[in-house]
Protein backbone atom coordinates (compact mmCIF):
# COMPACT_ATOMS: atom_id res chain seq x y z
CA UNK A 1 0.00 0.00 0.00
CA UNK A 2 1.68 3.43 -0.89
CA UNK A 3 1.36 5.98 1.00
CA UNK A 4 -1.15 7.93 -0.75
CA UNK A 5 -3.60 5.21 -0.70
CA UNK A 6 -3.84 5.87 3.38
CA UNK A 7 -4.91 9.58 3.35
CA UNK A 8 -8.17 10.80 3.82
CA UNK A 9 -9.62 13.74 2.20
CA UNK A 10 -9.31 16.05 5.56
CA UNK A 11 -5.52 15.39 5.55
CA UNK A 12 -5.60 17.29 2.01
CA UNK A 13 -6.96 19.73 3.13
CA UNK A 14 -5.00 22.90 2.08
CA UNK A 15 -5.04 26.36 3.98
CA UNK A 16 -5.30 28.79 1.09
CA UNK A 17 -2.56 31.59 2.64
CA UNK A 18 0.27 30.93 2.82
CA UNK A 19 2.57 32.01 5.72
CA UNK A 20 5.79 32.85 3.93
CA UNK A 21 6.46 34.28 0.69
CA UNK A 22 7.82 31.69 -1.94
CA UNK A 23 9.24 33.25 -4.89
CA UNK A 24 9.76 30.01 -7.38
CA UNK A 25 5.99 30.66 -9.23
CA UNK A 26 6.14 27.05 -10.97
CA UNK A 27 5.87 25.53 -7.19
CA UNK A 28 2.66 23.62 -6.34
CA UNK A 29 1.76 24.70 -2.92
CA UNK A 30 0.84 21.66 -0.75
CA UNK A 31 -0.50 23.48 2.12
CA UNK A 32 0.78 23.99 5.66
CA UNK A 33 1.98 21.60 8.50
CA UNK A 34 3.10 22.21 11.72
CA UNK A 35 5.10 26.30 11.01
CA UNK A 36 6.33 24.79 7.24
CA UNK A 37 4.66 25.86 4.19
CA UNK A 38 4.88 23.02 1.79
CA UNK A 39 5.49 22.68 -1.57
CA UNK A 40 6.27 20.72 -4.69
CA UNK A 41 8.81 21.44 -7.39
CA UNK A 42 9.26 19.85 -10.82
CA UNK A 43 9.21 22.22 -13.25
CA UNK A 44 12.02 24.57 -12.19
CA UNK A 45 14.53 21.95 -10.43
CA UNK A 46 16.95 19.77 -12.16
CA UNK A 47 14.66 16.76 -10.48
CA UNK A 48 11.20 17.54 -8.73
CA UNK A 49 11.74 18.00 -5.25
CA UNK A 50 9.76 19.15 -2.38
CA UNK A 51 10.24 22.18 -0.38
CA UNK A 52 9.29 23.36 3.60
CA UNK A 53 9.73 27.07 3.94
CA UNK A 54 9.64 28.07 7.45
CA UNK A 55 10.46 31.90 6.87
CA UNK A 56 10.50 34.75 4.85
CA UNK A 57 14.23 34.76 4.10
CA UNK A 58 15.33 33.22 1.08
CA UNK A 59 17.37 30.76 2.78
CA UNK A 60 14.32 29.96 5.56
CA UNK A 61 13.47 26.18 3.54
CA UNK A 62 14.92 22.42 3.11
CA UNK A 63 14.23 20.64 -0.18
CA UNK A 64 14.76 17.14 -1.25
CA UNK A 65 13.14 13.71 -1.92
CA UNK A 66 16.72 11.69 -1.40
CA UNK A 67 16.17 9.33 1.52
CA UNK A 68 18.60 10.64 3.90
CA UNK A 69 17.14 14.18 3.19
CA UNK A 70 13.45 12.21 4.00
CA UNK A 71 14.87 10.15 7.21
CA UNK A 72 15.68 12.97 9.03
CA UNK A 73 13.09 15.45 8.25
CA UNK A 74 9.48 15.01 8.82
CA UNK A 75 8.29 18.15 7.53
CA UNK A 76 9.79 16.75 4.06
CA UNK A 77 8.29 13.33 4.66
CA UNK A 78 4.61 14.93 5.14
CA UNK A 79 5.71 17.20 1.77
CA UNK A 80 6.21 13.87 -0.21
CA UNK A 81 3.02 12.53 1.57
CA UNK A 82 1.03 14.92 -0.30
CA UNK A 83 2.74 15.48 -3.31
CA UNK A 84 2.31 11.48 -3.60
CA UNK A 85 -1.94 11.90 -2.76
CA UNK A 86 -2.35 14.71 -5.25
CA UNK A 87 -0.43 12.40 -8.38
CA UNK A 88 2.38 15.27 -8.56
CA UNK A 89 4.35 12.17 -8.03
């Protein structure tokens, strides 16, 4: 079972403001989780990635879908989750 096949339709739910400005305009935004604002990249990235933004500076975010990167970062995990439940991935 992947992991998109265990979401429900609440956990897509998507606030529609986002917290912190994100200035990459072919991002998808995923919504927000926990004080990330998620998002998923294909189109501007050498491979799609996804991205939690935590601040208005333009170094305030962590991308990547490398497992390491997805180990040790749950705010990327939950990124992946929904990039994965929308078919983005």
């Amino acid at each position: 079972m992947s992991i998109a096949e265990t979401i429900t339709e609440t956990d897509l739910e998507l606030v529609p403001l986002r917290r912190f400005m994100h200035s990459c305009s072919c991002c998808t935004y995923l919504g927000q989780w926990h004080e990330y604002d998620l998002y998923f990249c294909q189109n501007c990235c050498i491979v799609p990635s996804v991205v939690a933004r935590w601040g208005n500076d333009q170094a305030d975010y962590v991308s990547g879908l490398d497992e390491v990167t997805q180990s040790c970062t749950p705010h990327l995990r939950e990124a992946k989750r929904r990039a994965e439940a929308m078919g983005l991935l």
